[in-house]
PDB file of N, CA and C in Angstrom:
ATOM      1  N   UNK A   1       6.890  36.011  24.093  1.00  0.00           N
ATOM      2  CA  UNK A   1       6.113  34.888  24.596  1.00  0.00           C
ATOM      3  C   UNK A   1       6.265  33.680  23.683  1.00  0.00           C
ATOM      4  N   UNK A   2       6.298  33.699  22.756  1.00  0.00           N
ATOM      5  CA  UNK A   2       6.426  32.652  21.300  1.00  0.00           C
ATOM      6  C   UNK A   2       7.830  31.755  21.408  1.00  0.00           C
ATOM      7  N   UNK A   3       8.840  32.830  22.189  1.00  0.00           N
ATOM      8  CA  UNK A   3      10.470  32.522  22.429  1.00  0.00           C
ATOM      9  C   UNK A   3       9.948  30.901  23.676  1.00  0.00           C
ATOM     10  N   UNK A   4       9.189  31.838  24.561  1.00  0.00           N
ATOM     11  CA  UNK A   4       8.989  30.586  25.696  1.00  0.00           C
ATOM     12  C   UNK A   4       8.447  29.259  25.323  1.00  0.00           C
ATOM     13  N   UNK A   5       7.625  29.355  24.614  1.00  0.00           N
ATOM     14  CA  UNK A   5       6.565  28.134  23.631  1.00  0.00           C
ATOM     15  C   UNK A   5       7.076  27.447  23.154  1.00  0.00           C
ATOM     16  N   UNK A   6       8.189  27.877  22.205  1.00  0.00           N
ATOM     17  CA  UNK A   6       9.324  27.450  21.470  1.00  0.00           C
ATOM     18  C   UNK A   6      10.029  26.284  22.718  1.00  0.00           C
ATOM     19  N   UNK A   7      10.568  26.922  23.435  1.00  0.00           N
ATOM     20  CA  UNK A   7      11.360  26.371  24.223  1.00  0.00           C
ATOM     21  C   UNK A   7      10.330  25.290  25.486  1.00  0.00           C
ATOM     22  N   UNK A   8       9.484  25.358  25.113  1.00  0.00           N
ATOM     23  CA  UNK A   8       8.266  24.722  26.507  1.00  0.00           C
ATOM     24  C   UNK A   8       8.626  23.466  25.358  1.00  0.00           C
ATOM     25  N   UNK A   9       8.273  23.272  23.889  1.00  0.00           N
ATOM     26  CA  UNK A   9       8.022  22.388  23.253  1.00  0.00           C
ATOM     27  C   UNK A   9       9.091  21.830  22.877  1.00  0.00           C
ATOM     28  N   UNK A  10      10.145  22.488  22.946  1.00  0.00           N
ATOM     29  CA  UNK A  10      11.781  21.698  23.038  1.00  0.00           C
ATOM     30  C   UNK A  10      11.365  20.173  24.053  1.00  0.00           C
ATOM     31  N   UNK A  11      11.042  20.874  25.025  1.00  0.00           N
ATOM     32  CA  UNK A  11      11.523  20.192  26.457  1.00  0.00           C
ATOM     33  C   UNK A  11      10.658  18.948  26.057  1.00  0.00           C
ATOM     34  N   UNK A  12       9.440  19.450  25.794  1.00  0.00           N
ATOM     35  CA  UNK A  12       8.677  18.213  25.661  1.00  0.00           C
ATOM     36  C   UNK A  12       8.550  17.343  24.673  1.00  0.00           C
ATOM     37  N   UNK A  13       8.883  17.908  23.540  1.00  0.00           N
ATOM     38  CA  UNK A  13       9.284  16.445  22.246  1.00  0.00           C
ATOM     39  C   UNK A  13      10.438  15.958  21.987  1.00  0.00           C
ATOM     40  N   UNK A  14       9.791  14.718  22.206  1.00  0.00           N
ATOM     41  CA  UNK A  14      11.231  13.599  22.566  1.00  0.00           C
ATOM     42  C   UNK A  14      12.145  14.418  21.142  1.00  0.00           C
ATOM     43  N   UNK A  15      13.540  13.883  21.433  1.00  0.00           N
ATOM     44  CA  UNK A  15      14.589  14.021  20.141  1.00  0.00           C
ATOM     45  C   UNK A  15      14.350  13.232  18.793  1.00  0.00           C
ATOM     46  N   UNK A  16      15.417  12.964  18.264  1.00  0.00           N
ATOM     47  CA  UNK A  16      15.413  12.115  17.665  1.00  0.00           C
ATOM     48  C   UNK A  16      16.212  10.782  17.593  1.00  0.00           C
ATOM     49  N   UNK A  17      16.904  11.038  18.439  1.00  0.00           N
ATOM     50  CA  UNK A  17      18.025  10.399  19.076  1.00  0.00           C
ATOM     51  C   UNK A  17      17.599   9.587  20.097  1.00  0.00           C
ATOM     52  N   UNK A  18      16.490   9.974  21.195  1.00  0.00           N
ATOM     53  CA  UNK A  18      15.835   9.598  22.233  1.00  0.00           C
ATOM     54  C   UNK A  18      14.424   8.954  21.940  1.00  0.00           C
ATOM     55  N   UNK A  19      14.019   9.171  20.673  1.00  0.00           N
ATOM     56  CA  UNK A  19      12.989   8.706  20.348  1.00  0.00           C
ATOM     57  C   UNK A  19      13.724   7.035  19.479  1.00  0.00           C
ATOM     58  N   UNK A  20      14.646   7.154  18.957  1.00  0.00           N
ATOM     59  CA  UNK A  20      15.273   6.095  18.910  1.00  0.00           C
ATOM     60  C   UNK A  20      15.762   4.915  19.648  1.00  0.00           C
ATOM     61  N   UNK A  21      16.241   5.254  20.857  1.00  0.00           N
ATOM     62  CA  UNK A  21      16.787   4.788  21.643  1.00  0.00           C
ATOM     63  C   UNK A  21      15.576   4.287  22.597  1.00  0.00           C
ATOM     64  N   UNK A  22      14.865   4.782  22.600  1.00  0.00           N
ATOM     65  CA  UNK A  22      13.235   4.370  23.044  1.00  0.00           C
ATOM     66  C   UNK A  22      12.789   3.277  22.415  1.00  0.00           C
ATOM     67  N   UNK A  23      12.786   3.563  20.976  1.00  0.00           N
ATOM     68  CA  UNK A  23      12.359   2.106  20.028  1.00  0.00           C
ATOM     69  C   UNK A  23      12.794   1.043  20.448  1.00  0.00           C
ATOM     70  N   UNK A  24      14.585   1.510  20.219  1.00  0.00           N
ATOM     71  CA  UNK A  24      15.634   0.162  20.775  1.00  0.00           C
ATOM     72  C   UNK A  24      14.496  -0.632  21.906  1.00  0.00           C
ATOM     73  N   UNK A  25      14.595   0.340  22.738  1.00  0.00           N
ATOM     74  CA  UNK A  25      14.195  -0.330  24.171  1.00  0.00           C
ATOM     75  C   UNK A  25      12.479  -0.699  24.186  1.00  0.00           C
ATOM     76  N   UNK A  26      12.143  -0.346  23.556  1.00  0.00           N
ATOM     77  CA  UNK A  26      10.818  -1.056  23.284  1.00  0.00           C
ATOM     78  C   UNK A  26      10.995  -2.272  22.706  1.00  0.00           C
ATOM     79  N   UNK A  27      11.901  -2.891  20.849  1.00  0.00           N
ATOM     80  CA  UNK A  27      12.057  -3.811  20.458  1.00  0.00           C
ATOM     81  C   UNK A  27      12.946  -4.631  21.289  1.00  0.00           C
ATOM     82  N   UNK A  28      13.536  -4.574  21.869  1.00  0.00           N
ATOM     83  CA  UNK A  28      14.449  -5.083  23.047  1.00  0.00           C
ATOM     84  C   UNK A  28      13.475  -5.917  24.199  1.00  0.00           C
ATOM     85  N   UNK A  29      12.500  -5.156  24.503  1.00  0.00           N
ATOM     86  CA  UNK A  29      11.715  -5.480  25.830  1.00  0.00           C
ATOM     87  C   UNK A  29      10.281  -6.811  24.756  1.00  0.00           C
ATOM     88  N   UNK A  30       9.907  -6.598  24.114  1.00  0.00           N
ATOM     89  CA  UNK A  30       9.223  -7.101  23.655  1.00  0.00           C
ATOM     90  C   UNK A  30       9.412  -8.259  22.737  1.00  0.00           C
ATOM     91  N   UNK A  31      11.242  -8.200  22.714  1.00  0.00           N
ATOM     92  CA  UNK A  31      11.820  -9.649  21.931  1.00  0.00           C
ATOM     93  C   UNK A  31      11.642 -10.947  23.113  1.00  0.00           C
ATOM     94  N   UNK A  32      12.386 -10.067  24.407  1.00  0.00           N
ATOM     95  CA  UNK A  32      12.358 -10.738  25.410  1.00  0.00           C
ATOM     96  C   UNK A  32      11.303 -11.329  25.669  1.00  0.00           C
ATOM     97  N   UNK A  33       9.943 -11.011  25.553  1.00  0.00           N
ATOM     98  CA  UNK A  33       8.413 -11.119  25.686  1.00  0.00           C
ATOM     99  C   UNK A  33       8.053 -12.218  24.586  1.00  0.00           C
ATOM    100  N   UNK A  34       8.437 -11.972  23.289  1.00  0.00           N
ATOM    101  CA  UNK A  34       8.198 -12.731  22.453  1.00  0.00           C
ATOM    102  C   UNK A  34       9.383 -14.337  22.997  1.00  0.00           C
ATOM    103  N   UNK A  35      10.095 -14.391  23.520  1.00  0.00           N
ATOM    104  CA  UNK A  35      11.299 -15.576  23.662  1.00  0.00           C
ATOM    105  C   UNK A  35      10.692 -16.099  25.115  1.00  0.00           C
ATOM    106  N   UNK A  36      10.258 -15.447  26.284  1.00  0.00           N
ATOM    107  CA  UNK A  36       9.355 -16.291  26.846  1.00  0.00           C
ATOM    108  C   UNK A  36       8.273 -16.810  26.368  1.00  0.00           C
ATOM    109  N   UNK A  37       7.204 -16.368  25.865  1.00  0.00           N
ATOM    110  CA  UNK A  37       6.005 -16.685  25.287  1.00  0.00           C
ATOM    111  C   UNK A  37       6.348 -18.597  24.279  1.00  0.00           C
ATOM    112  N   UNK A  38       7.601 -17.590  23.208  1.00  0.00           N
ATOM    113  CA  UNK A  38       7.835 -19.196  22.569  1.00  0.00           C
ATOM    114  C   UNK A  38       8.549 -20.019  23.665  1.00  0.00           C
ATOM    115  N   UNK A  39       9.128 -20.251  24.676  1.00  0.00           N
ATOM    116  CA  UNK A  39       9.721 -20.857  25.600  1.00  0.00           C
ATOM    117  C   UNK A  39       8.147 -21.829  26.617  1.00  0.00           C
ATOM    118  N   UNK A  40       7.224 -20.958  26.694  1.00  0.00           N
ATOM    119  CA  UNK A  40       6.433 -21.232  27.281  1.00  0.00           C
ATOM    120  C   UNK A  40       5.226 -22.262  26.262  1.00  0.00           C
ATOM    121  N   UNK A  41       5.027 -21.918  25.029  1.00  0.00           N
ATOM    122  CA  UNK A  41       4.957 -23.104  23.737  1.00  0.00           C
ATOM    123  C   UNK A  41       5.317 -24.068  23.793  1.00  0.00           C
ATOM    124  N   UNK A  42       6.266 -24.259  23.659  1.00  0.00           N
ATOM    125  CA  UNK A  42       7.367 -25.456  23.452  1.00  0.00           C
ATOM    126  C   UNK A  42       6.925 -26.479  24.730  1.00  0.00           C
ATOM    127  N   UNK A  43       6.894 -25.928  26.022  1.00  0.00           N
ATOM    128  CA  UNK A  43       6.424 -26.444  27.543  1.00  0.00           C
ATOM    129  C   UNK A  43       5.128 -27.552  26.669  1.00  0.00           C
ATOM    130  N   UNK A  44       4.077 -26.162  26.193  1.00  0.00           N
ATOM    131  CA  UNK A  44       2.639 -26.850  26.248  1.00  0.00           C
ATOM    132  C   UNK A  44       3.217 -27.738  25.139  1.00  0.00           C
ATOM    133  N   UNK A  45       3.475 -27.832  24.168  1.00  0.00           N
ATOM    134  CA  UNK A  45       3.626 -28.745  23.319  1.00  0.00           C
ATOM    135  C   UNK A  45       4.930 -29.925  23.613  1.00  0.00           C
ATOM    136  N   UNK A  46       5.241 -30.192  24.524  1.00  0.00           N
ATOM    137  CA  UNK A  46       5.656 -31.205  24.528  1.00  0.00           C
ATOM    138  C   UNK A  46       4.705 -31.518  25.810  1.00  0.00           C
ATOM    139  N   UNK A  47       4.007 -31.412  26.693  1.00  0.00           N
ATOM    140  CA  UNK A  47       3.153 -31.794  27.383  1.00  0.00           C
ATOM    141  C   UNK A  47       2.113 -32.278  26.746  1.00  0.00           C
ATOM    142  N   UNK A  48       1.742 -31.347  25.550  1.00  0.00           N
ATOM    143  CA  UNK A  48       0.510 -32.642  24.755  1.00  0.00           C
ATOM    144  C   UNK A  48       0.920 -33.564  24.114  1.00  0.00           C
ATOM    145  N   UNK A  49       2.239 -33.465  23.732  1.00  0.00           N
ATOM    146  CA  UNK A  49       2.497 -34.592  23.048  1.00  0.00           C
ATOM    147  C   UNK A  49       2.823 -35.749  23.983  1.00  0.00           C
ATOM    148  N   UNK A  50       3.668 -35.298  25.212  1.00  0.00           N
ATOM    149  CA  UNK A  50       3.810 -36.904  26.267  1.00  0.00           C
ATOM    150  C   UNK A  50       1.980 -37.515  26.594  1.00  0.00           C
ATOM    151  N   UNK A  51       1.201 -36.413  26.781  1.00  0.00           N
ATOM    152  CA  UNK A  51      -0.312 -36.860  26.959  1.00  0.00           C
ATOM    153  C   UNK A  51      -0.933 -37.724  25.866  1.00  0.00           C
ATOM    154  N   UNK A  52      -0.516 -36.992  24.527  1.00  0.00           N
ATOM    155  CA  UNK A  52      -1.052 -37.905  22.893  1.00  0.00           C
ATOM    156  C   UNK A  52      -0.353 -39.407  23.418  1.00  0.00           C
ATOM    157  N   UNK A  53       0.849 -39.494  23.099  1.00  0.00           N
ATOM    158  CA  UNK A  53       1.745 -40.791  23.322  1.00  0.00           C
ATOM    159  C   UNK A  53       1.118 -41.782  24.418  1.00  0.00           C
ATOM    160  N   UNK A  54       0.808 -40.943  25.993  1.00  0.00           N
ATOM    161  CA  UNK A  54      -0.059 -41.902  26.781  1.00  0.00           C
ATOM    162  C   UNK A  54      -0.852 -42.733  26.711  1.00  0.00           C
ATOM    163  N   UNK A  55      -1.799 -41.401  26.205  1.00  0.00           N
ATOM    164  CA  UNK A  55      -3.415 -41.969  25.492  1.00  0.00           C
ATOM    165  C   UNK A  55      -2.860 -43.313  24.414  1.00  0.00           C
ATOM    166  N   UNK A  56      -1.926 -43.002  23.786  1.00  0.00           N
ATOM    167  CA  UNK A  56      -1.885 -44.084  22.544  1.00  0.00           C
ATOM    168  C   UNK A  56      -1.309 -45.444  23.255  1.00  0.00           C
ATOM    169  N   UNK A  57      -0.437 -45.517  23.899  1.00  0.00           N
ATOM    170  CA  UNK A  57      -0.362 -46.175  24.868  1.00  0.00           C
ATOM    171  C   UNK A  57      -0.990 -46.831  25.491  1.00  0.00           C
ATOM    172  N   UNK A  58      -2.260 -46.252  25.726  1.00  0.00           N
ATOM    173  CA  UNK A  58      -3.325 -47.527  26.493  1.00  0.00           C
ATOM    174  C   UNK A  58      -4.226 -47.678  25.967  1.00  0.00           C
ATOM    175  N   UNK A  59      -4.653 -47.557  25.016  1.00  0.00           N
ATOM    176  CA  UNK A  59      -5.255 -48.049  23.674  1.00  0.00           C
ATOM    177  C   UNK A  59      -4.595 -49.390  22.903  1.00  0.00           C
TER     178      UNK A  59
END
């Protein structure tokens, strides 16, 4: 029975190889996440700044 357990817990813990390749794809997915986010920054900050410049503008 211990032989089967053995082998039940094979199946189910990731490798080490696959637990790697997982990371990859986690730091991979979440660079992407991080490069919209700053892409989406850059938007708001040049929108406050054409708004600052306005304001100064009609002053």
């Amino acid at each position: 029975m211990a032989a089967n357990e053995d082998i039940g817990m094979l199946v189910l813990k990731p490798q080490p190889s696959q637990t790697n390749e997982l990371w990859k794809q986690d730091m991979q997915r979440n660079q992407s996440q991080m490069d919209v986010l700053q892409e989406k920054v850059m938007e708001v900050k040049g929108l406050a700044y054409r708004v600052q410049r306005k304001m100064q503008e009609r002053n």
